[in-house]
Each structure stands twice: as structure tokens, then as C-alpha cells.
C-alpha atoms as a PDB file:
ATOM      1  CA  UNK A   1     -35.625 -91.160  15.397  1.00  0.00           C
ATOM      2  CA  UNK A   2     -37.031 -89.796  12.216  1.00  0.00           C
ATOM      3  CA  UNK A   3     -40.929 -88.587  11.814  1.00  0.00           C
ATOM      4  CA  UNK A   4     -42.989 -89.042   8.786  1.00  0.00           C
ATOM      5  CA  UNK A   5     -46.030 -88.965   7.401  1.00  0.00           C
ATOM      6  CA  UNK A   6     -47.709 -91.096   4.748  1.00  0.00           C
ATOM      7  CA  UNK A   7     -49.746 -90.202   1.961  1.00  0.00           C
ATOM      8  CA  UNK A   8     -51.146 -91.337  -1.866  1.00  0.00           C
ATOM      9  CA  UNK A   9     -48.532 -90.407  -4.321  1.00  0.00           C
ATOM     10  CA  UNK A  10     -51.154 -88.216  -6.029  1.00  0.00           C
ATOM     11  CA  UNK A  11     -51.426 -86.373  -2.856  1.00  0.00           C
ATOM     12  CA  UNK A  12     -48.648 -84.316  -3.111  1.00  0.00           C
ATOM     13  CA  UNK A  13     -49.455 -82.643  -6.305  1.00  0.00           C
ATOM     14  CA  UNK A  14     -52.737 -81.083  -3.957  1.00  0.00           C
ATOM     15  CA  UNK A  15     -52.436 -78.200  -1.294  1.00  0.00           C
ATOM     16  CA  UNK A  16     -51.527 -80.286   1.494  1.00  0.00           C
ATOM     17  CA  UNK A  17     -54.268 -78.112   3.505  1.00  0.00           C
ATOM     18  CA  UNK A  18     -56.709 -80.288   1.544  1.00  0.00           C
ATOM     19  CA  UNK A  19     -54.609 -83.924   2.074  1.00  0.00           C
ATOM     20  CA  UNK A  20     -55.294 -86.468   5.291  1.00  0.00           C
ATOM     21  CA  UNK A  21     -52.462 -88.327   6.511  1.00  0.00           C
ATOM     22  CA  UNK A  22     -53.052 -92.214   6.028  1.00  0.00           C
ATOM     23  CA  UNK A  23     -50.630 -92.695   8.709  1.00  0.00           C
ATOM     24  CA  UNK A  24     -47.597 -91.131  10.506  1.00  0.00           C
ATOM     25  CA  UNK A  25     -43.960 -91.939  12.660  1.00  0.00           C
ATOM     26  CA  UNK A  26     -44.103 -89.688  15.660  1.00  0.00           C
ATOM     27  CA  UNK A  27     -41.761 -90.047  18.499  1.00  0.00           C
ATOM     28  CA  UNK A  28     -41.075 -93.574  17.469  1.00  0.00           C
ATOM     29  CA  UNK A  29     -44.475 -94.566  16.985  1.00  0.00           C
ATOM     30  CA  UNK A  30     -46.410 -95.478  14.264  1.00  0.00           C
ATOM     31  CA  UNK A  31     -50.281 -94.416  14.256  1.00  0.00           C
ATOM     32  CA  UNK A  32     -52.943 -94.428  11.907  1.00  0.00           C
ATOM     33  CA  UNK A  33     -55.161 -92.005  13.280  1.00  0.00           C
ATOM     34  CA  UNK A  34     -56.005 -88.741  11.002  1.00  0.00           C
ATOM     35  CA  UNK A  35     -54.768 -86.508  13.757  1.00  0.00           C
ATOM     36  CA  UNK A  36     -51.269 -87.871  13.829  1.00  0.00           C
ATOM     37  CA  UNK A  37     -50.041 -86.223  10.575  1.00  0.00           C
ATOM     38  CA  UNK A  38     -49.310 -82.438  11.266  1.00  0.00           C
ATOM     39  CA  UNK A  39     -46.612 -82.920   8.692  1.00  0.00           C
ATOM     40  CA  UNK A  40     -49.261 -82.451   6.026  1.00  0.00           C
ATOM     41  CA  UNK A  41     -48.530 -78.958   5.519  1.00  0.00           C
ATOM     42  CA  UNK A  42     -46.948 -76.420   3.299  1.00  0.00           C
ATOM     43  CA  UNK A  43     -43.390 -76.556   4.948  1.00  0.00           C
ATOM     44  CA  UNK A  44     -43.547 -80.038   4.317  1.00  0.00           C
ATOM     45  CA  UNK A  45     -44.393 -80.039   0.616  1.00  0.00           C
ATOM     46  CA  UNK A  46     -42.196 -76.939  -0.180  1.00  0.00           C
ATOM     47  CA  UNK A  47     -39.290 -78.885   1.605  1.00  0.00           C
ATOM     48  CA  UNK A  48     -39.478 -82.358  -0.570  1.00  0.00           C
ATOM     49  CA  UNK A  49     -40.017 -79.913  -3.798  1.00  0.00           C
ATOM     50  CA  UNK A  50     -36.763 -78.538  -3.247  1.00  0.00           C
ATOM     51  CA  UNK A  51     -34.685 -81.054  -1.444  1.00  0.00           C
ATOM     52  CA  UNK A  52     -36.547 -84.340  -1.765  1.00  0.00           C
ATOM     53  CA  UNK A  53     -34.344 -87.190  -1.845  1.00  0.00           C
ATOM     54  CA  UNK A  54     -36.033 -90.688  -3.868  1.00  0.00           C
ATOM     55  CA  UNK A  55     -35.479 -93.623  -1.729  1.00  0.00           C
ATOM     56  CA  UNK A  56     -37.778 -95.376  -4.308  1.00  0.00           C
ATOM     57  CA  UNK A  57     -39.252 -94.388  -7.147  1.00  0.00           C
ATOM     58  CA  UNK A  58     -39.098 -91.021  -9.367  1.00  0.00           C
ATOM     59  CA  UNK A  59     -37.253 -88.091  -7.808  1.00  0.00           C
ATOM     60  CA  UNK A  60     -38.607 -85.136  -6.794  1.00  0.00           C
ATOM     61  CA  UNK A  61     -37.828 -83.987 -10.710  1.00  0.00           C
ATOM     62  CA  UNK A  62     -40.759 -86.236 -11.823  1.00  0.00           C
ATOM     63  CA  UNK A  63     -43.333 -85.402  -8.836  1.00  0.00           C
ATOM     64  CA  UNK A  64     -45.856 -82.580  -9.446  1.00  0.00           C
ATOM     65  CA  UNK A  65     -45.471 -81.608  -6.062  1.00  0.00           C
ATOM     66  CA  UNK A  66     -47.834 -78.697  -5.123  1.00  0.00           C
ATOM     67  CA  UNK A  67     -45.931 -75.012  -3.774  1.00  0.00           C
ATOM     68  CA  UNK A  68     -47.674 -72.124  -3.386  1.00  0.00           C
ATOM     69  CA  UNK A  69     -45.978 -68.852  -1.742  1.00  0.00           C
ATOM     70  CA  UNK A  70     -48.587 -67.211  -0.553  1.00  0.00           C
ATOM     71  CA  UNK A  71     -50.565 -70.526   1.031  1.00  0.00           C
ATOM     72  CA  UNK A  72     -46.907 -71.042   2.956  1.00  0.00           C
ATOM     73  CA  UNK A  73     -46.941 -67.692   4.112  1.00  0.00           C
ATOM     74  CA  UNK A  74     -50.636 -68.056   5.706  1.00  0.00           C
ATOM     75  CA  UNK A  75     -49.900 -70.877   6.934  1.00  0.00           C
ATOM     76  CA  UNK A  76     -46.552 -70.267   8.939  1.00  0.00           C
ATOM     77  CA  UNK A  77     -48.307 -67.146  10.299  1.00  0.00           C
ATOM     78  CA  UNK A  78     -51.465 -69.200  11.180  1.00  0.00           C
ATOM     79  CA  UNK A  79     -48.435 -71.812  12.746  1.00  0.00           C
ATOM     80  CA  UNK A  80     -46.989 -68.721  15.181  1.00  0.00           C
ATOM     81  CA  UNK A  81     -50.211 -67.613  16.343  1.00  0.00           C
ATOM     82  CA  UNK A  82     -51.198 -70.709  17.306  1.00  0.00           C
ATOM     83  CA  UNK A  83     -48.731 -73.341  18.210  1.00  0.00           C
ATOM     84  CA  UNK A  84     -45.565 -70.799  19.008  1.00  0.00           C
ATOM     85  CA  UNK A  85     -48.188 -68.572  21.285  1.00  0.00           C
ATOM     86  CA  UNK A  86     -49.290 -71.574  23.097  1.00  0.00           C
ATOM     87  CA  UNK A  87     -45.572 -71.992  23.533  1.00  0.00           C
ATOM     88  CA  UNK A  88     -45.067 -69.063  25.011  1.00  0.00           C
ATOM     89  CA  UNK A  89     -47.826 -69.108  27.279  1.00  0.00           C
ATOM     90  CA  UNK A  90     -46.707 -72.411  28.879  1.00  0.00           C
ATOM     91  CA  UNK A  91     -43.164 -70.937  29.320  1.00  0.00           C
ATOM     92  CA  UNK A  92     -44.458 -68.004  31.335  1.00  0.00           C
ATOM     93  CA  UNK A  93     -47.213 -70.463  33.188  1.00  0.00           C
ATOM     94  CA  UNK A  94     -45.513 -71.859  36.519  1.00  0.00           C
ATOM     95  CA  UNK A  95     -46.491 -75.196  36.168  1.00  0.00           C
ATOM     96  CA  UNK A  96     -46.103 -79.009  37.565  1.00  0.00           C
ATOM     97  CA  UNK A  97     -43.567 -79.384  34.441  1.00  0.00           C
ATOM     98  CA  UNK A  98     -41.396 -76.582  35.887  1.00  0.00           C
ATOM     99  CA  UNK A  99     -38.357 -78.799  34.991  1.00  0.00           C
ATOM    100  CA  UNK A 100     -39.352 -79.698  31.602  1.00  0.00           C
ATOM    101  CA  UNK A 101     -40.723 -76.431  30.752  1.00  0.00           C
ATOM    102  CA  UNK A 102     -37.446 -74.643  32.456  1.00  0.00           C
ATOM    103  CA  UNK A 103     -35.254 -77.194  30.681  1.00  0.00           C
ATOM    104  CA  UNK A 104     -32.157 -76.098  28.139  1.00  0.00           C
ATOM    105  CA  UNK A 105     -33.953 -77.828  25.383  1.00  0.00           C
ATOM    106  CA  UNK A 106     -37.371 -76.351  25.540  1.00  0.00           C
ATOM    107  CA  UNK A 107     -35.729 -73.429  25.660  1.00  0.00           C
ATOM    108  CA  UNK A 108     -33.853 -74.132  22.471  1.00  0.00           C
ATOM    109  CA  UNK A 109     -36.434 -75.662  20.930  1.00  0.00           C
ATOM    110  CA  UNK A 110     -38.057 -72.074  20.831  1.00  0.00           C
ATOM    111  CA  UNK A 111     -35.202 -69.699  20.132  1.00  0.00           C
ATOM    112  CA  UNK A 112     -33.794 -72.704  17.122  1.00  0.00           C
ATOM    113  CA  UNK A 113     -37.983 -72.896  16.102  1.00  0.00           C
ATOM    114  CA  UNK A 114     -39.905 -69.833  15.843  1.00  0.00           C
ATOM    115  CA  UNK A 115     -36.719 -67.942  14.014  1.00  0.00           C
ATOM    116  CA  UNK A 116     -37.438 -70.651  11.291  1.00  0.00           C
ATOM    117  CA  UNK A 117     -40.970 -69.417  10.540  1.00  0.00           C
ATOM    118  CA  UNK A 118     -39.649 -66.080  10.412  1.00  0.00           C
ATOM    119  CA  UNK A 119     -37.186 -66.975   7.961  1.00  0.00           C
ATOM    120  CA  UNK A 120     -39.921 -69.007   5.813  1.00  0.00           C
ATOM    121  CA  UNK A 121     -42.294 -65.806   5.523  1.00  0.00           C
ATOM    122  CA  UNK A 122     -39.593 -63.406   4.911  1.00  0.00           C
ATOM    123  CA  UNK A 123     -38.208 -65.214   2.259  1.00  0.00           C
ATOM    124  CA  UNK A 124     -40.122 -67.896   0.984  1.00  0.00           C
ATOM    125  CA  UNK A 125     -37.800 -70.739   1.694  1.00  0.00           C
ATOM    126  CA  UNK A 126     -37.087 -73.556   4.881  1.00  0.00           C
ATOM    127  CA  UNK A 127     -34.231 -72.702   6.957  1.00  0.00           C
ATOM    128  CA  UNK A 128     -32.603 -75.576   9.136  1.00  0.00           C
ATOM    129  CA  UNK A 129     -32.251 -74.454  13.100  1.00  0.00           C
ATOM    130  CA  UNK A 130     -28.772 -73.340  12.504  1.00  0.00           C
ATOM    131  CA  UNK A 131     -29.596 -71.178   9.544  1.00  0.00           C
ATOM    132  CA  UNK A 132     -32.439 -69.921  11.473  1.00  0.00           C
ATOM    133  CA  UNK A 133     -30.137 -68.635  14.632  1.00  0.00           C
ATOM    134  CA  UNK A 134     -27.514 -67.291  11.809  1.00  0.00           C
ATOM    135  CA  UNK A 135     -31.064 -65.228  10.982  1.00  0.00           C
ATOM    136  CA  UNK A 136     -31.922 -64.454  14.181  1.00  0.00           C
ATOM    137  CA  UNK A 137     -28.945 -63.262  14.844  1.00  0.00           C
ATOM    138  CA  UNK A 138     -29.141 -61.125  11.901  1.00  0.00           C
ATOM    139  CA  UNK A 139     -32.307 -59.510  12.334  1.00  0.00           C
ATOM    140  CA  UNK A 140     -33.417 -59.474  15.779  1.00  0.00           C
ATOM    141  CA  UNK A 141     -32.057 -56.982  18.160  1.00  0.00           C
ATOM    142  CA  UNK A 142     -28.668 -57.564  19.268  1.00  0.00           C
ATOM    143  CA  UNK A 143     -29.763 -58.268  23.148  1.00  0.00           C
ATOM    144  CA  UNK A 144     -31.040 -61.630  21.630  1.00  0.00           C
ATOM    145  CA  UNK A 145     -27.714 -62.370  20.913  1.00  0.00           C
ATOM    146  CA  UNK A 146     -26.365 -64.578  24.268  1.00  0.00           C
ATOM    147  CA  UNK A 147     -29.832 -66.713  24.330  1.00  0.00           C
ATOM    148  CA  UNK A 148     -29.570 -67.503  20.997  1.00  0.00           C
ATOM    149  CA  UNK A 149     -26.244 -68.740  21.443  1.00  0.00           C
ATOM    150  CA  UNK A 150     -27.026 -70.803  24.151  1.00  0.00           C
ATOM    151  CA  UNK A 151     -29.620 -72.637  22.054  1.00  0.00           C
ATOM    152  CA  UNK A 152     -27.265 -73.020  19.761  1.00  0.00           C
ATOM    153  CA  UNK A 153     -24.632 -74.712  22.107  1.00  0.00           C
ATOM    154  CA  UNK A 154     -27.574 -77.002  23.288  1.00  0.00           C
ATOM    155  CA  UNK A 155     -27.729 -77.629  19.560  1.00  0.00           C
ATOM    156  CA  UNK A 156     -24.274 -78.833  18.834  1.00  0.00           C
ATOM    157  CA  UNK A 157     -23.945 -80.441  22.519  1.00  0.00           C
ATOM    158  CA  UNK A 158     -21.637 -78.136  23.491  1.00  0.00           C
ATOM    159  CA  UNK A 159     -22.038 -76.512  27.077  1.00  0.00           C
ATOM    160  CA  UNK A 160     -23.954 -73.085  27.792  1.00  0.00           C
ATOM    161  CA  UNK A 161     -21.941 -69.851  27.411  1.00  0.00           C
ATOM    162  CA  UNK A 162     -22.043 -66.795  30.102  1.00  0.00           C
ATOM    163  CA  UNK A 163     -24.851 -65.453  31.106  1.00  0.00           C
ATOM    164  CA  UNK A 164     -26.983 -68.848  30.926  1.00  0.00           C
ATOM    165  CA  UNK A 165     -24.268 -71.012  32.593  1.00  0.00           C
ATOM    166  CA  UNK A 166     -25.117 -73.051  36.152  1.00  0.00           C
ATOM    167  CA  UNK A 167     -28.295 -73.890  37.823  1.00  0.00           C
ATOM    168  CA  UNK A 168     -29.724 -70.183  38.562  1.00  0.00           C
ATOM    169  CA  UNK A 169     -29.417 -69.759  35.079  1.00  0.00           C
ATOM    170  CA  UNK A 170     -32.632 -71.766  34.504  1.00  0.00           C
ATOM    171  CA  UNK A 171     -35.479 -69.753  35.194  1.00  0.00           C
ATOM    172  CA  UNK A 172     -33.739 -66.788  33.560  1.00  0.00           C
ATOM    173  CA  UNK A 173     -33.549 -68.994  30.654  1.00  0.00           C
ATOM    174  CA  UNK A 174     -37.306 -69.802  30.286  1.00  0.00           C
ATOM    175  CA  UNK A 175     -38.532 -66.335  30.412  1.00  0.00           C
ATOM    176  CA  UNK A 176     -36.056 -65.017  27.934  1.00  0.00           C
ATOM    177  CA  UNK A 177     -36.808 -67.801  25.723  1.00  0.00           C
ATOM    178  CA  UNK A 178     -40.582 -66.372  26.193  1.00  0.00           C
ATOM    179  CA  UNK A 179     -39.817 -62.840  25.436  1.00  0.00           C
ATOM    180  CA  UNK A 180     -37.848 -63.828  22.454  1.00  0.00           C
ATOM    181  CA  UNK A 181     -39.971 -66.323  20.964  1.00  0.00           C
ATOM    182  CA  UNK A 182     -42.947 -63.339  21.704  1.00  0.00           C
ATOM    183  CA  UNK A 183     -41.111 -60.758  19.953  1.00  0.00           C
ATOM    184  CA  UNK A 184     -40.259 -63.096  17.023  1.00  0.00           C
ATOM    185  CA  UNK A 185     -44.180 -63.930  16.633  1.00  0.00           C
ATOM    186  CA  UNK A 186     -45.291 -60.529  16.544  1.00  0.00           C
ATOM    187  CA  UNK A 187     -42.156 -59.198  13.942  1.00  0.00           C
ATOM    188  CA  UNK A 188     -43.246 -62.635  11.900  1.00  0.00           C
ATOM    189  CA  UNK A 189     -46.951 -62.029  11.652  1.00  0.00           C
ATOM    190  CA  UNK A 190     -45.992 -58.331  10.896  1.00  0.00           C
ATOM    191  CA  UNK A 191     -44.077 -58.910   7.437  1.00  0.00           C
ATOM    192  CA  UNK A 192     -45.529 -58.746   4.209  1.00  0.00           C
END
């Protein structure tokens, strides 16, 4: 499955905080609806200036596509306040979704994502979800270190290591994943 967004040609040489989505691929379905195309953003933009690859037409050589640090920066903070602390909350929330919500790959889909804003607003550029955990690893306190593994694991479909192995390890999981997605939030919104 791949998601997309379309948009005018011209459109990409604007701050994509000022561009509409025509349309957008979202989990395999097409829609035409405005609210569809959270793609239109700086991550976006930054990403095809840099590693674009032309199916058709000029390369991303020939596009005037629009980058601007500190617009990237604001936004990938505004992105953890919002969306990653809604995240959170519904991880610590016992809910109806307990399975989804308590599941390997929600977890991982926090440790793997919020690292990856980090990484954008400390230094400007996109990092994949394995780059990300490599920075994780890096910079966040050691502690981190088994849970980000895990996600990893999930990651490459490989099974869970020690301590987040078998079914208890579930709930332990979740609220880890919390704490660690909270603590990369507030260290992301506190850089420069």
C-alpha cells in the first residue's frame, strides 16, 4: 500500500501550509475530500526536494520545490504537541480498543515515529524509522534502550527480545511506549 497526495505542479514551489490537497491514497483508498491530504506538509516537501524520484516528467532538479528550515521546525513541533500527545493519551486511556491500542505495532508505531520528529528538528533533515531508533538510541537515556528494540524487531518481523517477550508483556509494552513517546515530545519541543 503506498499513500499519496495530489496536487498542481505549481503547488510545490508554495509553503505547503498554504496548498489544499486535490485528492489523496490513504489506506488504499482514494478520496477527494480537502481533509484527506495531511501529506501537504513540510516533511513532505523537504522529502521530494531531497530524494524525489520522477516517475514522469522533470526531476526533482527542475522543480522549485519550496523548503524552509525554520517552517519544518514549527511545524514538527506543532506535529508532537498535537498528534504524538493525542497518542499518548490514548495509550494511557483504558479503552474498548485495549487490543489495538496494547498491540506490538501501535507500540512501534510510537517508539519508530515520534524519534523521527526529533531527528527532523534537531537536524533539519527526514530520518526513516530505522535511522530514527539508531537516534533514539543515541540520545535518549539508555533505559529506552530494550523498547526501542522491540519496535525495531516488530519492524523487521523479527520476534520481541527480553523483557517484552510473551503475553504479560503487553500492557507493560503500552505504557512504556507512553512514557517514551512523552519524554521524546517534551526533549523535541525543547530544542532550538
Amino acid at each position: 500500500m503506498c499513500n499519496g497526495i495530489y496536487v498542481r505542479g505549481a503547488d510545490l514551489s508554495k509553503s505547503p501550509l498554504t496548498v489544499t490537497a486535490l485528492a489523496a491514497h490513504v489506506s488504499g483508498r482514494f478520496r477527494t475530500a480537502p481533509r484527506h491530504g495531511f501529506d501537504v506538509n513540510p516533511i513532505t516537501w523537504h522529502t521530494l526536494a531531497r530524494h524525489g524520484v520522477a516517475i514522469r516528467g522533470p526531476g526533482r532538479e527542475q522543480l522549485q520545490i519550496h523548503t524552509d528550515q525554520a517552517e519544518l521546525r514549527s511545524w514538527t513541533r506543532g506535529n508532537l504537541n498535537s498528534y504524538w500527545r493525542r497518542w499518548v493519551a490514548r495509550a494511557r486511556r483504558p479503552s474498548l480498543d485495549a487490543a489495538r491500542v496494547g498491540s506490538r505495532r501501535f507500540a512501534a508505531s510510537g517508539v519508530l515515529g515520534a524519534p523521527r520528529l526529533h531527528y527532523t528538528i534537531a537536524t533539519g533533515e527526514i530520518a526513516s524509522k530505522e535511522d530514527a531508533a539508531a537516534h533514539a538510541l543515541d540520545v535518549f537515556d539508555p533505559r529506552w534502550r530494550p523498547l526501542i528494540e522491540d519496535a525495531l524487531a516488530w519492524w523487521r518481523i523479527q520476534p520481541s527480545p527480553p523483557p517484552y517477550r510473551g503475553g504479560a508483556a503487553r500492557r507493560r509494552r503500552r505504557a512504556d511506549a507512553a512514557d517514551f513517546v512523552s519524554c521524546v515530545i517534551d526533549a523535541g519541543v525543547a530544542l532550538p
